[in-house]
Protein backbone atom coordinates (compact mmCIF):
# COMPACT_ATOMS: atom_id res chain seq x y z
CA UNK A 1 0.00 0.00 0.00
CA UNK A 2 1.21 3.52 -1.13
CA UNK A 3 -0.49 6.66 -1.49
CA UNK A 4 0.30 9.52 -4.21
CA UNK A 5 1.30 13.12 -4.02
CA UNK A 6 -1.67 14.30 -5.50
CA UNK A 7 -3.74 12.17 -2.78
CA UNK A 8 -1.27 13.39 0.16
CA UNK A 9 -1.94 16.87 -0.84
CA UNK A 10 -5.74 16.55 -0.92
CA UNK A 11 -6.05 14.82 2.32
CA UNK A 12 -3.37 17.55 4.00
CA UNK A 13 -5.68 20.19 3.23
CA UNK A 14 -8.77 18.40 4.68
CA UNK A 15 -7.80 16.49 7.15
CA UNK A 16 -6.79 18.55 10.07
CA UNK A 17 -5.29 15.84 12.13
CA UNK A 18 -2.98 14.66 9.29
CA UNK A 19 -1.49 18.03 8.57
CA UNK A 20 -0.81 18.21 12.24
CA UNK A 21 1.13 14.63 12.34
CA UNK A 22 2.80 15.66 9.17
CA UNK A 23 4.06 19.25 10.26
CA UNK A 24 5.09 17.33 13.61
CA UNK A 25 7.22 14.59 12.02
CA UNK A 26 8.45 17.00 8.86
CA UNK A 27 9.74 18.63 12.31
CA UNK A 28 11.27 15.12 13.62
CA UNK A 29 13.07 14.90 10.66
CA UNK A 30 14.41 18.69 10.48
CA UNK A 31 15.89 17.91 13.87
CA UNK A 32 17.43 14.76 12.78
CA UNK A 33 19.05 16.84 10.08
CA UNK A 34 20.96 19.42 13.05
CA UNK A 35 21.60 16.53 15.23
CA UNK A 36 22.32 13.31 13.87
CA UNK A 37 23.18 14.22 9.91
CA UNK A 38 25.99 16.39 10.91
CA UNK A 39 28.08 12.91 12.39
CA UNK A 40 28.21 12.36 8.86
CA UNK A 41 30.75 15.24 7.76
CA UNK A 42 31.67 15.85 11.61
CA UNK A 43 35.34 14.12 10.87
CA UNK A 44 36.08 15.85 7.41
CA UNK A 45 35.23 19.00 8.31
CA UNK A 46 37.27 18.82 11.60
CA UNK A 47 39.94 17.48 10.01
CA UNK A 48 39.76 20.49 7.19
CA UNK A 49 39.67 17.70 4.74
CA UNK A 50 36.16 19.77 3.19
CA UNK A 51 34.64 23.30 4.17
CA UNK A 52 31.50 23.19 6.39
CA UNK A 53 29.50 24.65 3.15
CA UNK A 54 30.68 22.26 1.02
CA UNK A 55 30.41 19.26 3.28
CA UNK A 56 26.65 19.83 3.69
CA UNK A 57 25.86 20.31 0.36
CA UNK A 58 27.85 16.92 0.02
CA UNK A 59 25.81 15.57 3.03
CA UNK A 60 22.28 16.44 1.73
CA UNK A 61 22.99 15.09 -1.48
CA UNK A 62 24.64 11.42 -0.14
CA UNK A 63 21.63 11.69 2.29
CA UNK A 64 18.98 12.03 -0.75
CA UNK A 65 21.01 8.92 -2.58
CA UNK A 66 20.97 6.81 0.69
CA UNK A 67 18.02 7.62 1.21
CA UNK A 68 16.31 6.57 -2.15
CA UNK A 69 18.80 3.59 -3.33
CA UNK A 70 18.61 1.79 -0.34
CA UNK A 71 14.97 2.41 0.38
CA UNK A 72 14.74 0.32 -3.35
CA UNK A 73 16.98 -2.18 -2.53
CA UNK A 74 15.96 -2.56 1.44
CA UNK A 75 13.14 -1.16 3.16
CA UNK A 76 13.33 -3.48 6.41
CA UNK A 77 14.38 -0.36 8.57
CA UNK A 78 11.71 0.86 7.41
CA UNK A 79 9.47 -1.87 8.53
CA UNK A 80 10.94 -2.19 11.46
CA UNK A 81 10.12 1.16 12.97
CA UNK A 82 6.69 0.54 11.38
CA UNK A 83 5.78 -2.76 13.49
CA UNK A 84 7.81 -2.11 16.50
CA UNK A 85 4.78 -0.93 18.64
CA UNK A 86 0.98 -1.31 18.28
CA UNK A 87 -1.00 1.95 17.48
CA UNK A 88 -4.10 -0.07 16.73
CA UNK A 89 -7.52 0.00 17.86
CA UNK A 90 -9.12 3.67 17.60
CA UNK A 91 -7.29 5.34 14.77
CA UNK A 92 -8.08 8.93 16.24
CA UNK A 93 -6.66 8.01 19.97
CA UNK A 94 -3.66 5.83 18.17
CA UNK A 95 -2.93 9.12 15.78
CA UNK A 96 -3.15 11.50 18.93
CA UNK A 97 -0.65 9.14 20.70
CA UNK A 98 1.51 9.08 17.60
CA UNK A 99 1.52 13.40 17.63
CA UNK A 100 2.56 12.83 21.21
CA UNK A 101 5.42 10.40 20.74
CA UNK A 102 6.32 13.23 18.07
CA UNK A 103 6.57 15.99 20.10
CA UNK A 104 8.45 14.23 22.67
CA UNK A 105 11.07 13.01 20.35
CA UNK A 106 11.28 17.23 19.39
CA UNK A 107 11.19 18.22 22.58
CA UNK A 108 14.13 15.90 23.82
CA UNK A 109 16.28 16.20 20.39
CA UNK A 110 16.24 20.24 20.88
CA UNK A 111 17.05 20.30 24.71
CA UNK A 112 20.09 18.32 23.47
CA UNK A 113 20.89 20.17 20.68
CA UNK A 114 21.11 23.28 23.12
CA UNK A 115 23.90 22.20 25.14
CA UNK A 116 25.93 20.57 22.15
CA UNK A 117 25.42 16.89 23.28
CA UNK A 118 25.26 14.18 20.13
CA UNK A 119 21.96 12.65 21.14
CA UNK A 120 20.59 9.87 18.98
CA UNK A 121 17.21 10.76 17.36
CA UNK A 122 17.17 7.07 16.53
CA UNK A 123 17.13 6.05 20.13
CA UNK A 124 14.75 9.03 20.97
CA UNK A 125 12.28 7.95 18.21
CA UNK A 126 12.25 4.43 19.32
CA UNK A 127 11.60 5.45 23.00
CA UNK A 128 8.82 8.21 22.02
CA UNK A 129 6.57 6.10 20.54
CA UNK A 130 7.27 3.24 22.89
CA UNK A 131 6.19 5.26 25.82
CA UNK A 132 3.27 6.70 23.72
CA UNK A 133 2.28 3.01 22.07
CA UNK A 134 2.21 2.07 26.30
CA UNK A 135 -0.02 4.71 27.38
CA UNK A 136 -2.31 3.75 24.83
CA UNK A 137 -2.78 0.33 25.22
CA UNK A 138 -2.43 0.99 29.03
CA UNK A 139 0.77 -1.55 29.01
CA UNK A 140 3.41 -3.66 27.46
CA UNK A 141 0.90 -5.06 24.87
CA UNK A 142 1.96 -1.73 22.56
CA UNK A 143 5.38 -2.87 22.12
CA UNK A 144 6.58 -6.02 19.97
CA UNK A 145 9.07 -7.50 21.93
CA UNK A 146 10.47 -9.19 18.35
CA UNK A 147 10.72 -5.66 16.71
CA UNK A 148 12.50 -3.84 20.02
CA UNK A 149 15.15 -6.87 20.35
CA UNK A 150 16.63 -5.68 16.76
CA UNK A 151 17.34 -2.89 18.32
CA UNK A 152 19.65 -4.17 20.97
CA UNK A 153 21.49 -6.41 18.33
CA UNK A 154 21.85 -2.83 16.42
CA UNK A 155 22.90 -1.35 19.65
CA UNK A 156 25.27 -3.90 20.84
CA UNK A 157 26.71 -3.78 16.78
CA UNK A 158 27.53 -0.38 16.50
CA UNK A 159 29.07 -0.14 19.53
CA UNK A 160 31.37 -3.57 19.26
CA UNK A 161 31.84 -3.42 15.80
CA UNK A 162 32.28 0.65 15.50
CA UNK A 163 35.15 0.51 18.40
CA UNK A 164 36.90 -2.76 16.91
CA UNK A 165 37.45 -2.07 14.01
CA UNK A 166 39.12 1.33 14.55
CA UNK A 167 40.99 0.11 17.33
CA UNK A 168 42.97 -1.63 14.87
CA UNK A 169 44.02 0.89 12.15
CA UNK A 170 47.17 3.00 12.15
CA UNK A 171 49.11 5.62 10.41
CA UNK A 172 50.31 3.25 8.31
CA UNK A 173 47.58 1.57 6.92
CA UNK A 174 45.86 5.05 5.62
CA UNK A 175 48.86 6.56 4.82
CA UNK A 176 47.82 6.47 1.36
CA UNK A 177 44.45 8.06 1.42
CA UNK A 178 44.13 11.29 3.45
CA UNK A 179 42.32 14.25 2.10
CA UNK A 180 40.73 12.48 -1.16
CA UNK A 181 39.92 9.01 0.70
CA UNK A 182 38.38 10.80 3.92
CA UNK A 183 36.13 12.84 1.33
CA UNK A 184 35.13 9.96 -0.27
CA UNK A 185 34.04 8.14 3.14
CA UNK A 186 32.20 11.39 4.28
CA UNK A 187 29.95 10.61 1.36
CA UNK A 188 29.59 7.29 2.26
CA UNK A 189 28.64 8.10 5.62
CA UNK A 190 26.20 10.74 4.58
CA UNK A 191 25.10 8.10 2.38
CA UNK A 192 24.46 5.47 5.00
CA UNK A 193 22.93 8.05 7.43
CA UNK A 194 20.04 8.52 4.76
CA UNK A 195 19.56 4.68 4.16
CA UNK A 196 19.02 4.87 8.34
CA UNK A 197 17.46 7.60 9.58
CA UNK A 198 15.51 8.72 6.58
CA UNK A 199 14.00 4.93 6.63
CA UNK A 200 13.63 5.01 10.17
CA UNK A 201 10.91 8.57 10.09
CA UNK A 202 9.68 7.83 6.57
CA UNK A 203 8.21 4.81 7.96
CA UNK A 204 6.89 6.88 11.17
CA UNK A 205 5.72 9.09 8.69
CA UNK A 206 3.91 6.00 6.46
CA UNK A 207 2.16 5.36 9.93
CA UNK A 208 0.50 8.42 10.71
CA UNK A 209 -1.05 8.35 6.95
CA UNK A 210 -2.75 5.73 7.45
CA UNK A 211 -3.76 6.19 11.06
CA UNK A 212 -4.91 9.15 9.37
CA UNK A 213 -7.50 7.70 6.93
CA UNK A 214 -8.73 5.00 9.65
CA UNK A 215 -6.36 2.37 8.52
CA UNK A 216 -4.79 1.13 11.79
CA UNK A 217 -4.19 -1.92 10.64
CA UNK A 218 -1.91 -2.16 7.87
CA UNK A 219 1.28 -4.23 7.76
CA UNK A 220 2.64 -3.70 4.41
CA UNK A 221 3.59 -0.78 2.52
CA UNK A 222 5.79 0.85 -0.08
CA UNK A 223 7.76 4.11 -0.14
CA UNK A 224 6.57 7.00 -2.55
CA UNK A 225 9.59 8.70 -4.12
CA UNK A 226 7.91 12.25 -3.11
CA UNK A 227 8.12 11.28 0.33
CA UNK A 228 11.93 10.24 -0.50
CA UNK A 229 13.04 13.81 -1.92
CA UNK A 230 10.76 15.49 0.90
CA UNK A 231 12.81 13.13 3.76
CA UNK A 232 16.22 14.56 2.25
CA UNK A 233 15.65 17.99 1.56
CA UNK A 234 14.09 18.21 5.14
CA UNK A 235 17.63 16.78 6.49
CA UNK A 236 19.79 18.66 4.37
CA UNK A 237 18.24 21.96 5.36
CA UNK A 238 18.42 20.90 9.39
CA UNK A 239 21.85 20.24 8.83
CA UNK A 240 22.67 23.43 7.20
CA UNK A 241 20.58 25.40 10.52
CA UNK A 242 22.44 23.93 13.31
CA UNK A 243 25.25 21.53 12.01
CA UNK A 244 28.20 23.19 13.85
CA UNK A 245 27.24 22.38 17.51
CA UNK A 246 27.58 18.70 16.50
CA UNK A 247 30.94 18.73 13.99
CA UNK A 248 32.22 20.88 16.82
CA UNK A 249 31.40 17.93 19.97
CA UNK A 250 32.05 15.15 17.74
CA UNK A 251 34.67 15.60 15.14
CA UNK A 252 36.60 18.38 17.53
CA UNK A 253 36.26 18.03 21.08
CA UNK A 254 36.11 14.46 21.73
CA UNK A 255 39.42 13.56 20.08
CA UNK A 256 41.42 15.43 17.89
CA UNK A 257 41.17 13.91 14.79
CA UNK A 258 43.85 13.84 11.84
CA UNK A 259 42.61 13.18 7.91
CA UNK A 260 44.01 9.44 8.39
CA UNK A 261 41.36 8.66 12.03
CA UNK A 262 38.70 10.63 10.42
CA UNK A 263 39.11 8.12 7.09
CA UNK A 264 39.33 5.36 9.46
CA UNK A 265 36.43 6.35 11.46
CA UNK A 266 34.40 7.02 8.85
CA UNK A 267 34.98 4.11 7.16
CA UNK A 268 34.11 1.65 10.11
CA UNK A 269 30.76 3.21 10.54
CA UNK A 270 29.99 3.11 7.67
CA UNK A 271 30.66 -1.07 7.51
CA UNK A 272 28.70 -0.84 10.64
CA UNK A 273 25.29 0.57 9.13
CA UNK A 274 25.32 -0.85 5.98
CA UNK A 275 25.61 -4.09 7.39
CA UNK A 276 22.90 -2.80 9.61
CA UNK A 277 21.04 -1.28 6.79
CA UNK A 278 20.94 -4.79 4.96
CA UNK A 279 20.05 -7.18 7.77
CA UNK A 280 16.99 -4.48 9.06
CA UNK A 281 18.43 -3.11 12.51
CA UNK A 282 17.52 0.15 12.70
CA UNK A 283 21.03 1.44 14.45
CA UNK A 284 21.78 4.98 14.93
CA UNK A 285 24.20 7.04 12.90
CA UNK A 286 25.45 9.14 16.28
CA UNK A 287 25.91 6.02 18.11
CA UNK A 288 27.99 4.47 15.48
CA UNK A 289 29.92 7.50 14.78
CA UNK A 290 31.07 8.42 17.90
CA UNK A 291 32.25 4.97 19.04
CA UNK A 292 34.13 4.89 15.81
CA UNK A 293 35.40 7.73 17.09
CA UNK A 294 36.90 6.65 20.44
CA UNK A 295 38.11 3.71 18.42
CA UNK A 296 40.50 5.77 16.30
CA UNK A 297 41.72 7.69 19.69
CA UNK A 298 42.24 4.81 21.41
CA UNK A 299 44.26 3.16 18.95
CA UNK A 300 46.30 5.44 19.18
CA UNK A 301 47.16 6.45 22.99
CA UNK A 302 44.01 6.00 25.31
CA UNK A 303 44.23 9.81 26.83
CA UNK A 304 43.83 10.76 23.19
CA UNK A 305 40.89 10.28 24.28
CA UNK A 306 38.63 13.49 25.94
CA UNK A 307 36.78 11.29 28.38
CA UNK A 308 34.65 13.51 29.94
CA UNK A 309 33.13 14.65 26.19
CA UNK A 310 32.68 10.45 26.07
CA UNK A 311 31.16 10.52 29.57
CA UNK A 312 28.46 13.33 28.91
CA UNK A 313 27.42 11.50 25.39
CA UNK A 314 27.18 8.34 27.32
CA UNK A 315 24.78 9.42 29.71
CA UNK A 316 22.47 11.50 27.14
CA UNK A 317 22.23 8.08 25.10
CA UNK A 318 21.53 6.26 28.72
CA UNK A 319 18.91 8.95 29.60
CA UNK A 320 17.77 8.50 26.10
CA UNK A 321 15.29 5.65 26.48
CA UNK A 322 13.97 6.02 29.55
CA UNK A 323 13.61 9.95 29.30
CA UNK A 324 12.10 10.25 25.86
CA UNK A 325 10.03 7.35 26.74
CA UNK A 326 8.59 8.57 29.68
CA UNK A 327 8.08 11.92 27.82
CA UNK A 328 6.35 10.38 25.55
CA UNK A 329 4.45 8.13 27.98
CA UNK A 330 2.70 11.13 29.55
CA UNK A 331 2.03 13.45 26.72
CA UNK A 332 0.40 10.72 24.89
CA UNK A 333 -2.10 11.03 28.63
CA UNK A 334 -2.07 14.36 28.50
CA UNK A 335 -3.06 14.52 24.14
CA UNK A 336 -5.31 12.09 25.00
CA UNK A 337 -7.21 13.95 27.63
CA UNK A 338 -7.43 17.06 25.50
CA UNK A 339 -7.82 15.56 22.09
């Protein structure tokens, strides 16, 4: 099941509570864009490998490519997201909870964003509609326990696999690349973080449609290419609003990065998330980055290290769950009550 342009634009402008869940997860994914996108050219810009303009413009178009090729090839992310908690039942409560979940997952991403900490919206999606999907069903019924475990596999991946395989590179097995090489991986990390995140809140975003037109109940679905270009264009401009705070925590003040750890870095995430990408666990793109990241330090010396950046990135993606969940939990009451 699909739906057109034409048809998305005729039921925007009549349907009052679908332009609201649209405008509210248009606004998920423009904070995904200053969050998360800018792990993606964090290391190349820090590194002066590429000039913050240039690396976004490289960024939103890997992100639009990512986005659309692997959509074609693998939508599982996708579908992942989709089944991973139960909004069925009454399509207007289950669409109110969903508008909650949303503006939790805002509300959380933003608070981050102010202080400069690399929160994952992937994490803080997951947990928003968890805790909204609970207070709905008024328990653990909303969540499919099947669905959440692929994201502990994706969890425990990024982290193992992201500080492994940096841990054992050196100077002298990028010697070679540099400048070129760690432009090239930027683009293939912009590239993966579209096949990701943009699956992860175009399926959201598939969901609300059809809660939308009554339709709780569908399992099956395919991605419109409109929604595709929209999904990009939305990240590229969110990374062009509030990149900087992000480069700056990741690629900058957490280790200080030369062109041959940033290549290195890069290039284990981006093994990470495809491999992710291609086997459906929806992983996130700051999670994977950063522990790259420490990887490539560590190798290294270990005080290359800034462990107190580490330490307050830890906790926000600790906090993540259970405070976006929670979040989420109540103002899916509270929407509830009033809507």
């Amino acid at each position: 099941m699909t739906i057109s342009l034409a048809d998305f634009i005729s039921q925007f402008f009549s349907n009052p509570t679908l332009a609201i869940t649209v405008i509210l997860t248009a606004g998920v994914i423009l904070v995904n864009g200053w969050t998360d996108a800018p792990n993606a050219i964090a290391t190349c810009v820090s590194t002066r490998a590429m000039n913050p303009k240039a690396a976004i413009l490289m960024a939103a178009v890997f992100n639009f490519f990512g986005v659309f090729i692997m959509t074609i090839i693998n939508a599982t992310v996708a579908m992942t997201i989709y089944n991973m908690v139960d909004f069925g039942g009454d399509s207007h409560d289950a669409l109110v909870a969903l508008c909650a979940a949303l503006f939790a997952i805002v509300t959380w991403a933003t608070t981050a964003w102010r202080f400069g900490i690399p929160t994952s919206e992937s994490h803080a999606l997951i947990a928003g509609i968890s805790g909204a999907a609970i207070a709905l069903q008024g328990g653990m019924a909303g969540i499919n326990g099947a669905e959440w475990m692929k994201v502990i596999y994706g969890i425990v991946l990024s982290t193992c696999l992201g500080f492994c395989i940096c841990r054992g590179f050196d100077r002298r097995n990028t010697q070679g690349f540099f400048r070129s090489a760690q432009i090239g991986s930027g683009a293939a990390m912009a590239f993966m973080h579209g096949a990701q995140d943009g699956q992860k809140f175009m399926g959201v975003f598939m969901l609300g449609i059809f809660l939308a037109q009554g339709q709780g109940n569908v399992t099956t679905f395919t991605i419109p290419i409109w929604l595709m270009i929209g999904c990009s264009a939305l990240m590229a401009l969110g990374t062009s609003i509030g990149g900087y705070r992000i480069i700056k925590a990741v690629g900058m003040d957490m280790v200080k990065l030369e062109k041959y750890q940033g290549f290195s870095a890069d290039l284990s995430a981006v093994i990470c998330l495809l491999i992710a990408s291609l086997s459906g666990l929806p992983v996130s793109t700051t999670h994977t980055k950063t522990t790259a990241i420490m990887g490539v330090g560590a190798a290294k010396r270990i005080s290359c290290v800034n462990w107190g950046v580490v330490r307050d990135m830890v906790l926000a993606w600790i906090l993540t769950f259970p405070g976006c969940g929670i979040i989420g939990y109540f103002m899916a009451k509270l929407f509830m009550q009033l809507f």
